[in-house]
C-alpha atoms as a PDB file:
ATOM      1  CA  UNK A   1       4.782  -5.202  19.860  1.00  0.00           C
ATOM      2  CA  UNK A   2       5.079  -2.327  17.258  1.00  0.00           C
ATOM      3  CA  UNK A   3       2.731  -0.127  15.699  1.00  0.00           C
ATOM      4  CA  UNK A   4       4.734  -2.036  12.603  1.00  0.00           C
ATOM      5  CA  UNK A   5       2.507  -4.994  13.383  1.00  0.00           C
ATOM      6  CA  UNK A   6      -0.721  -3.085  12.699  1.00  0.00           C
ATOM      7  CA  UNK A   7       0.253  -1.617   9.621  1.00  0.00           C
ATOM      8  CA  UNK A   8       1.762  -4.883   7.930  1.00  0.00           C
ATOM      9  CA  UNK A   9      -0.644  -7.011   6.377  1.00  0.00           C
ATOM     10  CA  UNK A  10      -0.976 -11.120   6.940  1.00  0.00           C
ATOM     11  CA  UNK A  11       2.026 -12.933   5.327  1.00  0.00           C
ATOM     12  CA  UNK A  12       0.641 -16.240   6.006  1.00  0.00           C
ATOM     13  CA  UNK A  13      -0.692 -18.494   2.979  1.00  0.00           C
ATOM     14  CA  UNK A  14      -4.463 -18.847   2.726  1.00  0.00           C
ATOM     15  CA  UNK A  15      -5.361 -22.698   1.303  1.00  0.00           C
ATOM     16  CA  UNK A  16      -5.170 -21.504  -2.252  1.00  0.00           C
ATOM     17  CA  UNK A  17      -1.391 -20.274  -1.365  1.00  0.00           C
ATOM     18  CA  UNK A  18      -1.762 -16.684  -1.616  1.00  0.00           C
ATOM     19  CA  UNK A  19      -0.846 -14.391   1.379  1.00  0.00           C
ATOM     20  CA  UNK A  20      -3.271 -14.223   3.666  1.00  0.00           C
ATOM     21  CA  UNK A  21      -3.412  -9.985   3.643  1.00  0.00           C
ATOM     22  CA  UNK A  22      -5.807  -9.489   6.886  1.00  0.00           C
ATOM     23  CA  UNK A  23      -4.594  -6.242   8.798  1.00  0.00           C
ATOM     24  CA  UNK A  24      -2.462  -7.620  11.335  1.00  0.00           C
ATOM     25  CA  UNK A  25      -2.179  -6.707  15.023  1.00  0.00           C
ATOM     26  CA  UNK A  26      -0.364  -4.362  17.535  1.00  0.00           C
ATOM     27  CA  UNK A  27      -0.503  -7.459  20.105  1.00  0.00           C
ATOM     28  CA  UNK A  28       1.043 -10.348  17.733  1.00  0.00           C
ATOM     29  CA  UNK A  29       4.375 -10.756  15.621  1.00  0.00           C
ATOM     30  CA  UNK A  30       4.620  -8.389  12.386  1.00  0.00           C
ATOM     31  CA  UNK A  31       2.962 -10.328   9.553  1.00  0.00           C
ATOM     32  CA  UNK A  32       0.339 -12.467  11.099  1.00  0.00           C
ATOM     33  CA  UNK A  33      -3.076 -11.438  11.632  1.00  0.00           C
ATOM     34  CA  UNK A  34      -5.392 -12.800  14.875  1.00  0.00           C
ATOM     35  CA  UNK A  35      -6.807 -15.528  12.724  1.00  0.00           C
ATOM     36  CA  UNK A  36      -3.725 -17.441  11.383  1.00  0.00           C
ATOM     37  CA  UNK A  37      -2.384 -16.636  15.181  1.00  0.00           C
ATOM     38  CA  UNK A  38      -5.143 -18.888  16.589  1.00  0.00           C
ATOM     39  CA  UNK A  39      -4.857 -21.736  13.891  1.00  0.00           C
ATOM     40  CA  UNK A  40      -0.472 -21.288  14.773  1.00  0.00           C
ATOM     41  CA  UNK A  41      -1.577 -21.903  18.733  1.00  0.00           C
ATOM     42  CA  UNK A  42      -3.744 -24.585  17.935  1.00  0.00           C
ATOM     43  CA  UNK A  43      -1.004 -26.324  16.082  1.00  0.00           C
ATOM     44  CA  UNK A  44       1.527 -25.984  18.535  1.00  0.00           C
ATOM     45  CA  UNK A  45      -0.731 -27.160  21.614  1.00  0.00           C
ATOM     46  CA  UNK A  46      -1.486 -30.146  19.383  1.00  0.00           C
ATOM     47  CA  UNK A  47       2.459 -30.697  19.046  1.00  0.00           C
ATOM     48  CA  UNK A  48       3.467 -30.078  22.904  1.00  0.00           C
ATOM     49  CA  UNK A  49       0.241 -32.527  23.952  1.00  0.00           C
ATOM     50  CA  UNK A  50       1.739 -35.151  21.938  1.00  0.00           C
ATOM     51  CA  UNK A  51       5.285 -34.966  22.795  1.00  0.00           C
ATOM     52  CA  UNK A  52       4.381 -34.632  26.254  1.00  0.00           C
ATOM     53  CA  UNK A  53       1.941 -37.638  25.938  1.00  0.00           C
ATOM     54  CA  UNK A  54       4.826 -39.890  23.611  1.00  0.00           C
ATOM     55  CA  UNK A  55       7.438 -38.828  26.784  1.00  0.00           C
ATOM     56  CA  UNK A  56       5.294 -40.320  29.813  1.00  0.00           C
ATOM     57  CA  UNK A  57       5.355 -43.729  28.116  1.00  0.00           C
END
């Protein structure tokens, strides 16, 4: 990634719908910091386990 992604704060929305604002980092996407990264992984292992689980039946 960039040095970009350092320097850019967290777009994502907290719960009360503001942006998020966390420094971001130099190993993830510009705009998300290591935090909302985790909770995005979580919710995409949660989608792929159920597809995969709804396609072997």
């Amino acid at each position: 990634m960039s040095v970009a992604s350092k320097l850019t704060p967290c777009t994502m929305l907290t719960r009360d719908g503001e942006p998020c604002g966390k420094p971001g980092d130099d190993t993830l996407p510009t705009g998300i910091c290591v935090e909302h990264a985790i909770q995005v992984f979580r919710a995409v292992s949660r989608i792929v386990a159920a597809k995969t689980e709804e396609a072997k039946r």
